[in-house]
C-alpha atoms as a PDB file:
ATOM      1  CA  UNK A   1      59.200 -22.444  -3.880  1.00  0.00           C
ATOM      2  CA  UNK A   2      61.217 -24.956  -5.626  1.00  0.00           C
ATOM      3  CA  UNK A   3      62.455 -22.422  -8.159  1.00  0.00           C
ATOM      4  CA  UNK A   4      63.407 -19.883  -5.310  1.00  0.00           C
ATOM      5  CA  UNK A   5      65.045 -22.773  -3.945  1.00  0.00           C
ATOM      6  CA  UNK A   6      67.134 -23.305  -7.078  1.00  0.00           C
ATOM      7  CA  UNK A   7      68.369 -19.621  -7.250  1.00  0.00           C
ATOM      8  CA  UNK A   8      69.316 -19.616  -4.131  1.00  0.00           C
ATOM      9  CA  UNK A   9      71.576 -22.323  -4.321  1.00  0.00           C
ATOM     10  CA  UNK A  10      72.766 -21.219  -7.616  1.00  0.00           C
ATOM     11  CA  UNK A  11      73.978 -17.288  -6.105  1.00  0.00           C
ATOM     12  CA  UNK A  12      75.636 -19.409  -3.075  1.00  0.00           C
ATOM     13  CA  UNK A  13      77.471 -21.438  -5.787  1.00  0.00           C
ATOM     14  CA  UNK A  14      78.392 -17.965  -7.587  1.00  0.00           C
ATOM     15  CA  UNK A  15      79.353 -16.525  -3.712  1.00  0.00           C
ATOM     16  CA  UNK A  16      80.937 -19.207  -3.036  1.00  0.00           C
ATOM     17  CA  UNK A  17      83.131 -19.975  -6.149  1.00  0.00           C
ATOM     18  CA  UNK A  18      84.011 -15.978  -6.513  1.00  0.00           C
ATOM     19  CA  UNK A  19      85.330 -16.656  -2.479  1.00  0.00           C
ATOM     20  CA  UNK A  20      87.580 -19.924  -3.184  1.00  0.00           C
ATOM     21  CA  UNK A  21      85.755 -21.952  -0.573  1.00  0.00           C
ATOM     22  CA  UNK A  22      85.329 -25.355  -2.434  1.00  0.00           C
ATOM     23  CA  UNK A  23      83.614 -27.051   0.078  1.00  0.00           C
ATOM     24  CA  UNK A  24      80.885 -25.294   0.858  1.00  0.00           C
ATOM     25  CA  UNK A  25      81.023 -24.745  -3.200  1.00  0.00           C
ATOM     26  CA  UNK A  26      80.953 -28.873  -3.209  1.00  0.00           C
ATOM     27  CA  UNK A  27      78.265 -29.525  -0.841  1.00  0.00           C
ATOM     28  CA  UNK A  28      75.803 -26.131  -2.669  1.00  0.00           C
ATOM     29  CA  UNK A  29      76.012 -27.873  -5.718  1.00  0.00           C
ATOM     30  CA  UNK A  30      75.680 -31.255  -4.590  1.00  0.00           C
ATOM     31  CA  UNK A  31      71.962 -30.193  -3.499  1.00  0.00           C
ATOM     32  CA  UNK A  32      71.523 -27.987  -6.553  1.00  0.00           C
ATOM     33  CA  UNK A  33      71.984 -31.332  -8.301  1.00  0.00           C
ATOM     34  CA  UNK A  34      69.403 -33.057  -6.433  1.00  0.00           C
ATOM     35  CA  UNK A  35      66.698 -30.182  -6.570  1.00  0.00           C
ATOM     36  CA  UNK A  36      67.106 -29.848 -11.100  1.00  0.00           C
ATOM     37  CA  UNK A  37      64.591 -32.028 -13.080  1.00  0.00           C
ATOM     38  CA  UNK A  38      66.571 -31.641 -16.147  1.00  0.00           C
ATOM     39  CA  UNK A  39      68.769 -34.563 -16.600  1.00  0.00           C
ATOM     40  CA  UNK A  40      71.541 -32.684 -18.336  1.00  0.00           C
ATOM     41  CA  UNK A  41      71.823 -29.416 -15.967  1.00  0.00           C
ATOM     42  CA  UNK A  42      71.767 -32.414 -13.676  1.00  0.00           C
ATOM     43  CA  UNK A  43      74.856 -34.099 -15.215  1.00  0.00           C
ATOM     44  CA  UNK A  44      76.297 -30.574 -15.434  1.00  0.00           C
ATOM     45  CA  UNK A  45      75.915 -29.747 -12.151  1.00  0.00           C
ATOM     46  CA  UNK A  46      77.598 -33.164 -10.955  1.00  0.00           C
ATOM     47  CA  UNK A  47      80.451 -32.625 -13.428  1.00  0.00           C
ATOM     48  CA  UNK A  48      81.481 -29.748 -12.118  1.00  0.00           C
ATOM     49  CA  UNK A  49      81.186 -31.421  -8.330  1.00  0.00           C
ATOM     50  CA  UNK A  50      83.418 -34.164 -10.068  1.00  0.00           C
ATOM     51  CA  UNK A  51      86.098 -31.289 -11.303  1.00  0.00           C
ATOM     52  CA  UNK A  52      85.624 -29.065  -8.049  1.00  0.00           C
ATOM     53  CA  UNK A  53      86.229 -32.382  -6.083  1.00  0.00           C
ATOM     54  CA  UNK A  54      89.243 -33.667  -7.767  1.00  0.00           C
ATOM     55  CA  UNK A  55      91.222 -30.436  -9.037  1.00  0.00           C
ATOM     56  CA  UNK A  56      90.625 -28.495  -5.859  1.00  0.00           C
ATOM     57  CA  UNK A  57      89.939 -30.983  -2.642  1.00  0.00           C
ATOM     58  CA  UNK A  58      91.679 -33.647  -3.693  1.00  0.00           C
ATOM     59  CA  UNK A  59      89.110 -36.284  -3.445  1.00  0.00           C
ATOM     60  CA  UNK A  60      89.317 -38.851  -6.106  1.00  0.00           C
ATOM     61  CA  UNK A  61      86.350 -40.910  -4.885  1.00  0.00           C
ATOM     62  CA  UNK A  62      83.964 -37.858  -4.420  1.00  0.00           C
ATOM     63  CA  UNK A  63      85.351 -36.690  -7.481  1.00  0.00           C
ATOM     64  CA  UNK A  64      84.612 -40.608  -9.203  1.00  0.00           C
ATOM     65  CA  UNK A  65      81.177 -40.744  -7.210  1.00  0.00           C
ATOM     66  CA  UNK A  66      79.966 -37.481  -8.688  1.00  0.00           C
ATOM     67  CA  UNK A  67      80.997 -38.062 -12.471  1.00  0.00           C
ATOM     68  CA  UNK A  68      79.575 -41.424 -12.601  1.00  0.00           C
ATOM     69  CA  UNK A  69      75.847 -39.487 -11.880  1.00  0.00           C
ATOM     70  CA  UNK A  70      76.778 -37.197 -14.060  1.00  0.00           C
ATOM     71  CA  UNK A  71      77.265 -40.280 -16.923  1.00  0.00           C
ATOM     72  CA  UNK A  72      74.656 -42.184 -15.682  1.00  0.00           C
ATOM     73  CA  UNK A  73      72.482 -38.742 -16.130  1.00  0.00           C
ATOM     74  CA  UNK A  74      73.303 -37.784 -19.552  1.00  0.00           C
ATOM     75  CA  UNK A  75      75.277 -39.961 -21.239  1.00  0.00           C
ATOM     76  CA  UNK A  76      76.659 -38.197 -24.021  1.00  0.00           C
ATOM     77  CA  UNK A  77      77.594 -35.365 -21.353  1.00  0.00           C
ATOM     78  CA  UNK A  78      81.336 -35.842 -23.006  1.00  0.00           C
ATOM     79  CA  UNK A  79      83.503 -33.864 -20.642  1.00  0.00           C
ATOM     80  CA  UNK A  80      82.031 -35.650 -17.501  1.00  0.00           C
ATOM     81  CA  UNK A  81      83.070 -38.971 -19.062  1.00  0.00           C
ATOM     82  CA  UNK A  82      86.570 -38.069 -20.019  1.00  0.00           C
ATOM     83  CA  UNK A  83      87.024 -36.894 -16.788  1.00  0.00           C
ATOM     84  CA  UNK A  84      86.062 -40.166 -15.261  1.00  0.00           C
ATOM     85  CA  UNK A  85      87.796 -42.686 -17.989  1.00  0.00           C
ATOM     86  CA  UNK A  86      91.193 -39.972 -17.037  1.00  0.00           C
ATOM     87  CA  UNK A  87      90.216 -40.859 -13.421  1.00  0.00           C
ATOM     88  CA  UNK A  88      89.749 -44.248 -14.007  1.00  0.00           C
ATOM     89  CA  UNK A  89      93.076 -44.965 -15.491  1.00  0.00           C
ATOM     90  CA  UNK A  90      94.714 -43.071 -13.020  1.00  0.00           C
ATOM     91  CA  UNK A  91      93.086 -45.186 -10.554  1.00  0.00           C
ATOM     92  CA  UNK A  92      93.750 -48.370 -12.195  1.00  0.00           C
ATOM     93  CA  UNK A  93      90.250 -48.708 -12.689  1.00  0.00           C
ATOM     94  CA  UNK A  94      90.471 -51.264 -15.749  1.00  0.00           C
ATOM     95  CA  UNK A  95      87.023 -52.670 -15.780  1.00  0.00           C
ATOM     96  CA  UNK A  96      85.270 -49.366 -15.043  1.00  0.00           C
ATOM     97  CA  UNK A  97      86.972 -47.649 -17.932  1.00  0.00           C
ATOM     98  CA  UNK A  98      86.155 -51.015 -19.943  1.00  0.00           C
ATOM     99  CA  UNK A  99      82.896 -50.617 -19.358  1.00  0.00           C
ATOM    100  CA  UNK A 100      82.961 -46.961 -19.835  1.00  0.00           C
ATOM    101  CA  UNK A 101      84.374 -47.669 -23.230  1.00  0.00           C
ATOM    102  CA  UNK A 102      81.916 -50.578 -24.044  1.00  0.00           C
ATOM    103  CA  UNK A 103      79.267 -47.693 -23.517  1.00  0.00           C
ATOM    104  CA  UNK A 104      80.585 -45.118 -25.655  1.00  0.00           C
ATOM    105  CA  UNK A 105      81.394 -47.919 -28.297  1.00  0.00           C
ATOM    106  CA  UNK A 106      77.816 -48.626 -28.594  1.00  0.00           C
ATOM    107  CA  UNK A 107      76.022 -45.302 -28.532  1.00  0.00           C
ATOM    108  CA  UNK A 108      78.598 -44.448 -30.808  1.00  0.00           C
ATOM    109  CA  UNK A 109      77.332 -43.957 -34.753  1.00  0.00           C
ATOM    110  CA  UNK A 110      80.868 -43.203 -35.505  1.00  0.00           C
ATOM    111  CA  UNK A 111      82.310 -46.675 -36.743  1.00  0.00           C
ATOM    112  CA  UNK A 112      85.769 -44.793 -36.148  1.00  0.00           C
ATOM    113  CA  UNK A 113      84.898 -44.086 -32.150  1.00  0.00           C
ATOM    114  CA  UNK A 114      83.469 -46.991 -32.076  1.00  0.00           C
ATOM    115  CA  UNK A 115      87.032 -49.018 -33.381  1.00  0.00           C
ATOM    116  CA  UNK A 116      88.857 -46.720 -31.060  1.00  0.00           C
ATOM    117  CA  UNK A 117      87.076 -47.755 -27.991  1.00  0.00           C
ATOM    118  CA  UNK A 118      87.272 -51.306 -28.818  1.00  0.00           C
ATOM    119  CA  UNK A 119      91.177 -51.231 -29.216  1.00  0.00           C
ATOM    120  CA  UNK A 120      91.541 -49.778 -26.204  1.00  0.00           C
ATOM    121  CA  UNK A 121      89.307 -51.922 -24.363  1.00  0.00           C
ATOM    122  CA  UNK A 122      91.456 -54.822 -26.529  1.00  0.00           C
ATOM    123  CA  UNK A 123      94.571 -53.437 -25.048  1.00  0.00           C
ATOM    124  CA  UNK A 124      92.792 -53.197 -21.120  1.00  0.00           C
ATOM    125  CA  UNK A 125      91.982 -56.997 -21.238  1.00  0.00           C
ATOM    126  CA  UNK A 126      95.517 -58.262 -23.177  1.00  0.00           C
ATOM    127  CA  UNK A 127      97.162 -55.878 -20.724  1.00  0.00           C
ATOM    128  CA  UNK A 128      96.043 -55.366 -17.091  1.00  0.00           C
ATOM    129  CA  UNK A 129      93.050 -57.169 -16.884  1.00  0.00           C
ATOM    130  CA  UNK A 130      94.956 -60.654 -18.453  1.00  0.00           C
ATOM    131  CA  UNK A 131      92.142 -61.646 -21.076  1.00  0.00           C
ATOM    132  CA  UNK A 132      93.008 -62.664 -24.130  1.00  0.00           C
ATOM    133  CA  UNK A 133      89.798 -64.192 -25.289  1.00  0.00           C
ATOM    134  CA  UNK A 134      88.173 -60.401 -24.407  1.00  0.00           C
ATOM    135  CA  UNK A 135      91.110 -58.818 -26.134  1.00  0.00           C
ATOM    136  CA  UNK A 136      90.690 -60.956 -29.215  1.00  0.00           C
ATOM    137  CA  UNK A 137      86.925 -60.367 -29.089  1.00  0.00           C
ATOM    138  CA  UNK A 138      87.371 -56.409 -29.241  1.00  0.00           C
ATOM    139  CA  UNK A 139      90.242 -55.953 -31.608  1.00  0.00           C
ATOM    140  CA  UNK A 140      87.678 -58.178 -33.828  1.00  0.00           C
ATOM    141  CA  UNK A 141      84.863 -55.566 -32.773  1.00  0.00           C
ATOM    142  CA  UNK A 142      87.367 -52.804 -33.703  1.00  0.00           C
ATOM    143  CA  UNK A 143      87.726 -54.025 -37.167  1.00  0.00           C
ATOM    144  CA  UNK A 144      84.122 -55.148 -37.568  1.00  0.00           C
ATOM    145  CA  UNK A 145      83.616 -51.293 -37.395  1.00  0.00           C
ATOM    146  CA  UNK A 146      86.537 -50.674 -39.576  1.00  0.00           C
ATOM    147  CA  UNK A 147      87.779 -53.430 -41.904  1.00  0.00           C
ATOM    148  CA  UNK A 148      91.247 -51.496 -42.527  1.00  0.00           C
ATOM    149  CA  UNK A 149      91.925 -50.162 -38.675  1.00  0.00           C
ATOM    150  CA  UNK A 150      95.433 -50.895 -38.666  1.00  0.00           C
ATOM    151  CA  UNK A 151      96.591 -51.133 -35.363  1.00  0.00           C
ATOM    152  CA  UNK A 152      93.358 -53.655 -34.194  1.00  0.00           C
ATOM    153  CA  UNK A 153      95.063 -55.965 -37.703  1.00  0.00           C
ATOM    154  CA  UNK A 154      98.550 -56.142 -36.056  1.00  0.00           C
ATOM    155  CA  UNK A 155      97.625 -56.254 -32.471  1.00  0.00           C
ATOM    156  CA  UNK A 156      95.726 -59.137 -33.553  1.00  0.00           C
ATOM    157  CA  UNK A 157      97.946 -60.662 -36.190  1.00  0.00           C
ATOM    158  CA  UNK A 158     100.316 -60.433 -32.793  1.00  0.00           C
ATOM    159  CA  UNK A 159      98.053 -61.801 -30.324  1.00  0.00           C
ATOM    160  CA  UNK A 160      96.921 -64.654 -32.276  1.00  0.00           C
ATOM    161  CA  UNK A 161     100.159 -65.761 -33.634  1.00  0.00           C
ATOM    162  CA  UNK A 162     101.747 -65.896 -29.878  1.00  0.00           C
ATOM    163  CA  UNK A 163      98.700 -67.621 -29.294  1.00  0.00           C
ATOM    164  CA  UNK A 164      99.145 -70.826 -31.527  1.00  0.00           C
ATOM    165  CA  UNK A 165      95.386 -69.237 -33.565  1.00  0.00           C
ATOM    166  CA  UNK A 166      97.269 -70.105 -36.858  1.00  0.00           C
ATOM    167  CA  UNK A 167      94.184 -69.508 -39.200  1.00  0.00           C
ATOM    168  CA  UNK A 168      93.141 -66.437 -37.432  1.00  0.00           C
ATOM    169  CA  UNK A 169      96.616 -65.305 -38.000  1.00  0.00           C
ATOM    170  CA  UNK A 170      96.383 -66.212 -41.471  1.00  0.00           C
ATOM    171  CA  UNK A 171      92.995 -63.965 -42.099  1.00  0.00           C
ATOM    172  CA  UNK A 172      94.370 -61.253 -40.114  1.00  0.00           C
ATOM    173  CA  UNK A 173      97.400 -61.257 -42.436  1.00  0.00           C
ATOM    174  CA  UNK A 174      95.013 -61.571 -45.548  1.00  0.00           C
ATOM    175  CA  UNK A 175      92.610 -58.581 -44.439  1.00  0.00           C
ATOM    176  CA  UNK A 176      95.892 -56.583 -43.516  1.00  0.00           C
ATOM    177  CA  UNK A 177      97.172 -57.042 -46.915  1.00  0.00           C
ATOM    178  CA  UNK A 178      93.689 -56.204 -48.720  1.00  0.00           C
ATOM    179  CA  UNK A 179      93.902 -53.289 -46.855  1.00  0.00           C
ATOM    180  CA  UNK A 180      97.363 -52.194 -47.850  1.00  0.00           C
ATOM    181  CA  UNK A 181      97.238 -53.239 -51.656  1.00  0.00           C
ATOM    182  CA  UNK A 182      93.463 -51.015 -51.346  1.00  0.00           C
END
């Protein structure tokens, strides 16, 4: 009965999407959600609740509430969690998308996602959130992952120059010239 169940709710979600009414849409594949074992049709399901919610009803915290199942789900389910960092920083959301980051940064194999989410995380905490012990930390995760990552060497050359850190400034310079003269 379960699968009869599930393709039910999937024609109403066809009926419903064909018809423009996003509500009923919203609330059909909210329990579609809830009825799929798979984790990933799951997160699928939820990420298109997250879209439905914030492109057509206007409701950033449904919209919030449903992609953070989704990435809690599957997460490597990429579009759900652009979607929610875009939300995120909309919303001013700095720790969330921190934290969002943090996670990609280390299920990432990439070294170059990886450095990418750590200078932006860098940038969160030496901007909005106020931290410049965190943003040191990351912009020294960023080039852990890659040595020559040139904007994590001059945001930290930066930071720890206006910061008095006159050693750290010095091996910041000396990597950033290693990796200019490489």
């Amino acid at each position: 009965s379960d699968g009869k169940d599930r393709l039910a709710l999937a024609e109403l979600c066809d009926l419903y999407e064909e018809g423009g009414r996003h509500e009923l849409l919203a609330r059909t594949l909210e329990q579609l959600a809830a009825t799929v074992t798979d984790p990933a049709h799951a997160a699928t399901l939820l990420w298109r609740l997250g879209e439905l919610a914030c492109d057509e009803l206007g409701d950033q915290v449904r919209a919030v509430s449903a992609l953070e199942r989704a990435v809690a789900l599957a997460p490597d389910h990429i579009p759900a969690r652009r979607r929610l960092g875009a939300l995120y920083q909309r919303a001013g959301l700095h720790r969330e998308l921190g934290a969002l980051l943090a996670a990609e940064a280390a299920r990432s194999s990439d070294p170059d996602t990886s450095a990418a989410c750590h200078l932006r995380i860098a940038e969160l905490h030496e901007g909005p959130l106020g931290d410049t012990e965190q943003a040191i930390a990351h912009y020294r995760e960023a080039l852990a992952a890659v040595p020559a990552f040139r904007p994590a060497l001059r945001a930290l050359g930066r930071l720890c120059g206006k910061t008095g850190r006159f050693a750290a400034l010095a091996a910041a310079y000396q990597q950033e010239l290693e990796v200019v003269s490489d």
